[in-house]
PDB file of N, CA and C in Angstrom:
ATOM      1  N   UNK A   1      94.851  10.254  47.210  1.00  0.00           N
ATOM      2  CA  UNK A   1      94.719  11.642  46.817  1.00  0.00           C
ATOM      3  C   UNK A   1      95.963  12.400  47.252  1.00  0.00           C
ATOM      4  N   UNK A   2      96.137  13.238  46.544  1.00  0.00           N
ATOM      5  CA  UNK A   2      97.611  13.957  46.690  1.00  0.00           C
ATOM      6  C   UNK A   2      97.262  15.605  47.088  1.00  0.00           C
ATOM      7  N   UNK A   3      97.766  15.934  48.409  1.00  0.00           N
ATOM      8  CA  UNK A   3      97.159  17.355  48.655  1.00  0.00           C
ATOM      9  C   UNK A   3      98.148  18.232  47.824  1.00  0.00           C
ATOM     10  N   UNK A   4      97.546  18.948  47.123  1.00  0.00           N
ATOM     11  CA  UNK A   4      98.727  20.314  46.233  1.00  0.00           C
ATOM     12  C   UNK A   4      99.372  21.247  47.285  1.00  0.00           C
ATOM     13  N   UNK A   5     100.731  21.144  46.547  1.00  0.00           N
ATOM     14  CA  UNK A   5     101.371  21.785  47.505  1.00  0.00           C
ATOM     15  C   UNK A   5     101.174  23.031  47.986  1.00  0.00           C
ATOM     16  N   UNK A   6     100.202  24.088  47.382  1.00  0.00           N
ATOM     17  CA  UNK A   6      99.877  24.925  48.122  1.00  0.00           C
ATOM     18  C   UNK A   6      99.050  24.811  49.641  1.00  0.00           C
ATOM     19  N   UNK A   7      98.750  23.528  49.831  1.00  0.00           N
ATOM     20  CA  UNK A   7      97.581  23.042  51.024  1.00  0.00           C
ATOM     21  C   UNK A   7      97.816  22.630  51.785  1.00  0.00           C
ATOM     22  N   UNK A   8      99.474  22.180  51.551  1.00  0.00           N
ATOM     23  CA  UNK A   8     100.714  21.148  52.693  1.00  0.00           C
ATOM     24  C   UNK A   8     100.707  22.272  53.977  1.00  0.00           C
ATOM     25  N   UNK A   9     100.804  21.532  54.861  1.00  0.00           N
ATOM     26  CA  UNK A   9     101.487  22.355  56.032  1.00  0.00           C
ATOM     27  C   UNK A   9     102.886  22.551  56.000  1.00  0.00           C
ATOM     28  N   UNK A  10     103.701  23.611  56.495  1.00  0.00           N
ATOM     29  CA  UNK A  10     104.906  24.009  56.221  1.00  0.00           C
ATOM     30  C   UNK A  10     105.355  23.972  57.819  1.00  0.00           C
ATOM     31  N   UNK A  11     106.631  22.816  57.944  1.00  0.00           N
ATOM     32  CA  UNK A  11     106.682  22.597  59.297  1.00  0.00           C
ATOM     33  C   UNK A  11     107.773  23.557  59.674  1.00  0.00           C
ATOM     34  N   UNK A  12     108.213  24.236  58.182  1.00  0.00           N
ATOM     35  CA  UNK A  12     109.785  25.467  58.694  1.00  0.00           C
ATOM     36  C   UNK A  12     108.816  26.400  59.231  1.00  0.00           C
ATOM     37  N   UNK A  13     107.981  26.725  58.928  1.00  0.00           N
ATOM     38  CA  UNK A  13     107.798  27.890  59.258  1.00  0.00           C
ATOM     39  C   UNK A  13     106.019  27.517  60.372  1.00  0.00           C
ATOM     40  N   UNK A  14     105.402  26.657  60.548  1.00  0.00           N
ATOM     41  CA  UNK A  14     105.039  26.154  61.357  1.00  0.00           C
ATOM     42  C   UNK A  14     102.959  27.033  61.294  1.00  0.00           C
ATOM     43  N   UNK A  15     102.993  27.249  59.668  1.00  0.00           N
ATOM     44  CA  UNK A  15     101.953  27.561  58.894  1.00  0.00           C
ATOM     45  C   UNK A  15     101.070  26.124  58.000  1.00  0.00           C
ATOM     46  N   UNK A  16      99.486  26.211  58.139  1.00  0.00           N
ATOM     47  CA  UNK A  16      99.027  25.313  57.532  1.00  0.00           C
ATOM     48  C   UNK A  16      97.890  26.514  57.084  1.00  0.00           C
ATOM     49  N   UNK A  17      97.679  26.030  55.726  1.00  0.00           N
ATOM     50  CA  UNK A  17      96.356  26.667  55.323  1.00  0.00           C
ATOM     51  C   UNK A  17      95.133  25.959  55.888  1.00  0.00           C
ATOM     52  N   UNK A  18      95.592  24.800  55.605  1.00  0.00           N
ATOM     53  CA  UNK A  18      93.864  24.066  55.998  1.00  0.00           C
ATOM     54  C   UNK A  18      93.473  23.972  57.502  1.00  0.00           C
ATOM     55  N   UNK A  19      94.506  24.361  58.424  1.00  0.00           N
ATOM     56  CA  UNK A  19      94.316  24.298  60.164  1.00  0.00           C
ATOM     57  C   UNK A  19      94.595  25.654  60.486  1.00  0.00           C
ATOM     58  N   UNK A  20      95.181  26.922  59.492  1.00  0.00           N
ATOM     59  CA  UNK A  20      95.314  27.716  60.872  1.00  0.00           C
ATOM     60  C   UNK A  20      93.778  28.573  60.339  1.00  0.00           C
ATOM     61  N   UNK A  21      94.034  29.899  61.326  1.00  0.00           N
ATOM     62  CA  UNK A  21      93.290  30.490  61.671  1.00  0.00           C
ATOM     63  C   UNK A  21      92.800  32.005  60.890  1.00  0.00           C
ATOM     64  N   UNK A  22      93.839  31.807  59.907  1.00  0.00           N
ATOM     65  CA  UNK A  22      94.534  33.037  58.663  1.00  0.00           C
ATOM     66  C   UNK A  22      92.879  33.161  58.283  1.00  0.00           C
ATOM     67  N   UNK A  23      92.322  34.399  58.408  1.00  0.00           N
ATOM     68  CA  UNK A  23      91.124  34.843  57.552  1.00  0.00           C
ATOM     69  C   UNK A  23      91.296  36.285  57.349  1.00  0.00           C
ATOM     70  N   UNK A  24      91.125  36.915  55.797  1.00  0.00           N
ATOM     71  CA  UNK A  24      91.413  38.340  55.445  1.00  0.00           C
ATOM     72  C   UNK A  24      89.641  39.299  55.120  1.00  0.00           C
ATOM     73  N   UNK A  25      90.088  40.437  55.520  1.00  0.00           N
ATOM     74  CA  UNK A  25      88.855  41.287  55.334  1.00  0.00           C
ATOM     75  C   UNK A  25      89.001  41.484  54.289  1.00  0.00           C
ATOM     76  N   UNK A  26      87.719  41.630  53.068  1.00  0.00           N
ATOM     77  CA  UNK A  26      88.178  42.132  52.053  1.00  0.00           C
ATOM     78  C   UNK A  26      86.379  42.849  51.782  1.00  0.00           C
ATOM     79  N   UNK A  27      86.341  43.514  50.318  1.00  0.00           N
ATOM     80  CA  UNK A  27      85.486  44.363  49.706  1.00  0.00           C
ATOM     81  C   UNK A  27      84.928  43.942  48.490  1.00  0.00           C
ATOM     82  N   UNK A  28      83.634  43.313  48.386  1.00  0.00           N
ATOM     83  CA  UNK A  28      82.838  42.581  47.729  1.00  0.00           C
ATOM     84  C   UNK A  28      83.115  43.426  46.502  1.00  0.00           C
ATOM     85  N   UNK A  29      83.402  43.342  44.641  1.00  0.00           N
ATOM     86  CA  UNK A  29      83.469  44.554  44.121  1.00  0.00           C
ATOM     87  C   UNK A  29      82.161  43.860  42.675  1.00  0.00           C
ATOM     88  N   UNK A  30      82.317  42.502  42.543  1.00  0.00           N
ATOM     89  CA  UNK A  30      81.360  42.402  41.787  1.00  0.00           C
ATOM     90  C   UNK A  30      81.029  40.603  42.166  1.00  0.00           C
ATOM     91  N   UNK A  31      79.612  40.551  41.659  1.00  0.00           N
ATOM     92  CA  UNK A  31      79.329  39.020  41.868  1.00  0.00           C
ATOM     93  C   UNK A  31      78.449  38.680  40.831  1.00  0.00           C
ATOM     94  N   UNK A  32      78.718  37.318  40.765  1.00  0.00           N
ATOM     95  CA  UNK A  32      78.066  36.368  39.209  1.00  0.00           C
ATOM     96  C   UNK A  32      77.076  35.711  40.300  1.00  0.00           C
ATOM     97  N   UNK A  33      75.578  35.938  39.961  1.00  0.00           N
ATOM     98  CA  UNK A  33      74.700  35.468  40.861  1.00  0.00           C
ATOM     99  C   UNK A  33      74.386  33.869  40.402  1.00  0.00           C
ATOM    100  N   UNK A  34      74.780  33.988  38.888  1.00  0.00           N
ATOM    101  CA  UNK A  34      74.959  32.305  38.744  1.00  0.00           C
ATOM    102  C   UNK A  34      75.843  31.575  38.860  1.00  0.00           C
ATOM    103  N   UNK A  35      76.815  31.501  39.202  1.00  0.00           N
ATOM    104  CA  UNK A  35      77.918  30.991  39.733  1.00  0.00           C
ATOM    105  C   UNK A  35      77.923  31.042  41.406  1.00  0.00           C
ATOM    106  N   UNK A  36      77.474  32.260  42.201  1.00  0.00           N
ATOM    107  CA  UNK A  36      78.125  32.550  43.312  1.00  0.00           C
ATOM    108  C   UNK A  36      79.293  32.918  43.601  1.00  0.00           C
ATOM    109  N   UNK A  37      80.006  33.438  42.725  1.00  0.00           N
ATOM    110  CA  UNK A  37      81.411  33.670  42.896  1.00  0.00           C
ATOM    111  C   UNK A  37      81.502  35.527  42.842  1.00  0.00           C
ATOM    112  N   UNK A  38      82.483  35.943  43.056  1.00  0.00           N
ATOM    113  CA  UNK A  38      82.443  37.238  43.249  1.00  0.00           C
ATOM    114  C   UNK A  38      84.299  37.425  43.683  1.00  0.00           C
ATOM    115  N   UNK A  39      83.617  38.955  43.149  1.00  0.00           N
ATOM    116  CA  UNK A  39      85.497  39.219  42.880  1.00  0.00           C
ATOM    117  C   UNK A  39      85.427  40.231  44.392  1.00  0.00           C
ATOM    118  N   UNK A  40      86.524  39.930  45.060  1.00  0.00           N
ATOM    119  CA  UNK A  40      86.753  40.387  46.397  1.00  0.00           C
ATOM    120  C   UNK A  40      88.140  41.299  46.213  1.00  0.00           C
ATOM    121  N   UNK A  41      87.897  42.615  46.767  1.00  0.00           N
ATOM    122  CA  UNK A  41      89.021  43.511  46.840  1.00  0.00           C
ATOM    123  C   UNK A  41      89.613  43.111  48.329  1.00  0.00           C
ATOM    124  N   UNK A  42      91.267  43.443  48.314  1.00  0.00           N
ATOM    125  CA  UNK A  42      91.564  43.691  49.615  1.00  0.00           C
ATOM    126  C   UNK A  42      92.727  44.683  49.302  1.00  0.00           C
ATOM    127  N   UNK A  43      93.723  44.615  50.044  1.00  0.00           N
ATOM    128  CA  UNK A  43      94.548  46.164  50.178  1.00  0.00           C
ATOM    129  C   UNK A  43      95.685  45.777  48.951  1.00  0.00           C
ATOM    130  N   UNK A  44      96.152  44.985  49.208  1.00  0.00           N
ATOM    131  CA  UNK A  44      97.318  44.037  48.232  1.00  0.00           C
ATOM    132  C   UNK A  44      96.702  43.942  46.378  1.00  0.00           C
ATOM    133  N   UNK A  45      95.623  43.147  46.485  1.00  0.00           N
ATOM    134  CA  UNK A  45      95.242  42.685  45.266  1.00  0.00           C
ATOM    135  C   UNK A  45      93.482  42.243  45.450  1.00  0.00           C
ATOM    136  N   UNK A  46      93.102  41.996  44.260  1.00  0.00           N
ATOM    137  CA  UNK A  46      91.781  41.193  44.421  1.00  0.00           C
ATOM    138  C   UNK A  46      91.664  39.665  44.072  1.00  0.00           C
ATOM    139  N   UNK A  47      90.685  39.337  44.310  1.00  0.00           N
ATOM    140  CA  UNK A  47      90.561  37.925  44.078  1.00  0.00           C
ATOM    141  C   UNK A  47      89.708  37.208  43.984  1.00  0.00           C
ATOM    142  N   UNK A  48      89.343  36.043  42.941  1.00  0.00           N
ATOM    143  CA  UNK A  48      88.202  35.938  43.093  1.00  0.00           C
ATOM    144  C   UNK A  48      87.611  34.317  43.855  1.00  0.00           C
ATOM    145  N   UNK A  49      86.471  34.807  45.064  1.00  0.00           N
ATOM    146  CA  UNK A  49      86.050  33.633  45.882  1.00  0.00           C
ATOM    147  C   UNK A  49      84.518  33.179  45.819  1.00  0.00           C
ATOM    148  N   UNK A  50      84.125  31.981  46.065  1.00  0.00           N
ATOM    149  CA  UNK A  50      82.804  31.333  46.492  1.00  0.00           C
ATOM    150  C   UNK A  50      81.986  32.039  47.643  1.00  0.00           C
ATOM    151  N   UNK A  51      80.774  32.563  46.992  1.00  0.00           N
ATOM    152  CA  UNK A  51      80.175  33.194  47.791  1.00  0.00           C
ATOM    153  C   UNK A  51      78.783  32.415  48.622  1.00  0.00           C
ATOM    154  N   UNK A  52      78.883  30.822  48.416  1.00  0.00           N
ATOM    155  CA  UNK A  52      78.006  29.780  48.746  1.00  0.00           C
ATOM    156  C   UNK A  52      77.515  30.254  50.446  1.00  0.00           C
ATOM    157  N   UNK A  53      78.709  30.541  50.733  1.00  0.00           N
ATOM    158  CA  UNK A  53      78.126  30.138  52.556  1.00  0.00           C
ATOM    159  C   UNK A  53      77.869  31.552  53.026  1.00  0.00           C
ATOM    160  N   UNK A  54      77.533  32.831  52.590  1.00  0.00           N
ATOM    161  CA  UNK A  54      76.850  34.162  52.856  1.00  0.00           C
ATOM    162  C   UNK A  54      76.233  35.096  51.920  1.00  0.00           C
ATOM    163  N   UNK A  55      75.603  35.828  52.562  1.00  0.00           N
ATOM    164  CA  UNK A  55      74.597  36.565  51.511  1.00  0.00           C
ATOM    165  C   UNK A  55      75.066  38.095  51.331  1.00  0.00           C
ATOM    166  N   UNK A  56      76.069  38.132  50.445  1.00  0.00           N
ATOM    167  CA  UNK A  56      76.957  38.462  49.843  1.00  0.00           C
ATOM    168  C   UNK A  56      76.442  39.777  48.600  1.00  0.00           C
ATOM    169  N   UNK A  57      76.637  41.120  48.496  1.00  0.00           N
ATOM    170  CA  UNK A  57      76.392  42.011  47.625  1.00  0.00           C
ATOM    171  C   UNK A  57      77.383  42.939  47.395  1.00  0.00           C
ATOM    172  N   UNK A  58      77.582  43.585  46.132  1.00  0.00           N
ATOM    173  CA  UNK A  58      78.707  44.085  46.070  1.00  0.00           C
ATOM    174  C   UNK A  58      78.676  45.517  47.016  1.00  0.00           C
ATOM    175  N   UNK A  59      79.879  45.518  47.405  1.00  0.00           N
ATOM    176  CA  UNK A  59      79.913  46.865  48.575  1.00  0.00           C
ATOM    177  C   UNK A  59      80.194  46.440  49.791  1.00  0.00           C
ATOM    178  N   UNK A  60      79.493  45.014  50.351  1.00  0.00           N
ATOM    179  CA  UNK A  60      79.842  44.331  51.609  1.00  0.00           C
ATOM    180  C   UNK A  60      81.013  44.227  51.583  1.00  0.00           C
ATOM    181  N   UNK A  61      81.400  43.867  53.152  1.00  0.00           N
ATOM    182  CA  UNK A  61      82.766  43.536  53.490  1.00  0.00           C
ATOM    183  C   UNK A  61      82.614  42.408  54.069  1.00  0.00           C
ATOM    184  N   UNK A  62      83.380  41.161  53.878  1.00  0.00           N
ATOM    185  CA  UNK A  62      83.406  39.543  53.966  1.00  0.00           C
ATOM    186  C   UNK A  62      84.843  39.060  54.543  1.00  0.00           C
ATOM    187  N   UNK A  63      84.820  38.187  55.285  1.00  0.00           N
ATOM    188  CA  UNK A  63      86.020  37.323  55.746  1.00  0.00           C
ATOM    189  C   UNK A  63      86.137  36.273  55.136  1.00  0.00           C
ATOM    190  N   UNK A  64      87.520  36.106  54.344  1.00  0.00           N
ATOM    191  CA  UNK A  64      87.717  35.071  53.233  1.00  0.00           C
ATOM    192  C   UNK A  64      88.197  34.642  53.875  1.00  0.00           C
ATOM    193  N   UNK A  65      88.737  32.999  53.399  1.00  0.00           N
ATOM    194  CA  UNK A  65      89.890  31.786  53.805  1.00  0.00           C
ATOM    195  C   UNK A  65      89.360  30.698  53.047  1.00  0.00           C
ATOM    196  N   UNK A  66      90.837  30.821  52.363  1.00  0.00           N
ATOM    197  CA  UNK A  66      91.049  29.713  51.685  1.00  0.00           C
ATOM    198  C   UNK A  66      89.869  29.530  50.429  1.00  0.00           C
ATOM    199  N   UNK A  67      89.526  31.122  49.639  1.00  0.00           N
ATOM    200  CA  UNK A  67      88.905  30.903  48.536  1.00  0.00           C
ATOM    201  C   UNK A  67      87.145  31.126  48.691  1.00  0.00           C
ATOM    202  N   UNK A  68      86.928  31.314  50.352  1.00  0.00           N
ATOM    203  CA  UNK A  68      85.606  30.997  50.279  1.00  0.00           C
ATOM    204  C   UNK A  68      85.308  32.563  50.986  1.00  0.00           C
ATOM    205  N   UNK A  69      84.474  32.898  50.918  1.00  0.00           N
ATOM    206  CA  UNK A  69      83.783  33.872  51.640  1.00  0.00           C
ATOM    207  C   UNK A  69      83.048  32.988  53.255  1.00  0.00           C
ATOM    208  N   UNK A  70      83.232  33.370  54.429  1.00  0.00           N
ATOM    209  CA  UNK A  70      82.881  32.387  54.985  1.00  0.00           C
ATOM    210  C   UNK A  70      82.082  33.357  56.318  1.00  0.00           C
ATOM    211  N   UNK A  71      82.368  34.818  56.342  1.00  0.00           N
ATOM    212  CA  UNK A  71      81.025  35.620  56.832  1.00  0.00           C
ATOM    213  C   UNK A  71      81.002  36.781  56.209  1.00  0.00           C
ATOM    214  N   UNK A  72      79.920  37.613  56.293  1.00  0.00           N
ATOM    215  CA  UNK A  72      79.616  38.727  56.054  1.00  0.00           C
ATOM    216  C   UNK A  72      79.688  39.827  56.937  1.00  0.00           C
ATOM    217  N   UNK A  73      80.745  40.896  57.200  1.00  0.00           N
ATOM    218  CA  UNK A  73      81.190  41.513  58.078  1.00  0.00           C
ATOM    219  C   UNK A  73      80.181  42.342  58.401  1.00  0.00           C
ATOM    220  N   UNK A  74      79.846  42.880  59.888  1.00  0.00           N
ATOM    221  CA  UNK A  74      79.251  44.220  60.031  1.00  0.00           C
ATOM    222  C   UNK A  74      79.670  45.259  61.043  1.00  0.00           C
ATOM    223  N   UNK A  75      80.650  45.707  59.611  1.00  0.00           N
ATOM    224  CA  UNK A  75      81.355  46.857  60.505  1.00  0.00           C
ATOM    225  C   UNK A  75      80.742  48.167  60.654  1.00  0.00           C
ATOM    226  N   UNK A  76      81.254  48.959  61.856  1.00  0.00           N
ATOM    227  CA  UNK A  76      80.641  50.487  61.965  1.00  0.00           C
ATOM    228  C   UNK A  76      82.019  51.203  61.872  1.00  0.00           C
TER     229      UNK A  76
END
């Protein structure tokens, strides 16, 4: 199997997607309840991630990495 080069670790600059620790806040803005997927705002751009591993509605705020939604924030 061949990892795509977006997934390589980069030893110049001493960044891995699949080991580091990189997770972004972002703003739930819509979700496909049959799919699980859902389009996530953040400050830059949106994007759209797997909402499998939290219970996820639009308006929440979620910690992505690497495509997935992987908690459901609860901020005050």
């Amino acid at each position: 199997m061949t990892i795509p080069a977006d997934l390589r670790c980069d030893a110049r600059t001493g960044r891995c997607h699949v080991c580091g620790d990189e997770a972004v806040i972002g703003r739930v803005v819509n979700v496909d309840a049959r799919t699980r997927m859902g389009t996530v705002a953040f400050p830059e751009r949106s994007e759209t991630v797997a909402l499998d591993l939290v219970d996820a509605r639009v308006g929440d705020e979620v910690l992505v990495h690497l495509g997935f939604a992987i908690e459901r924030m609860e901020l005050t």
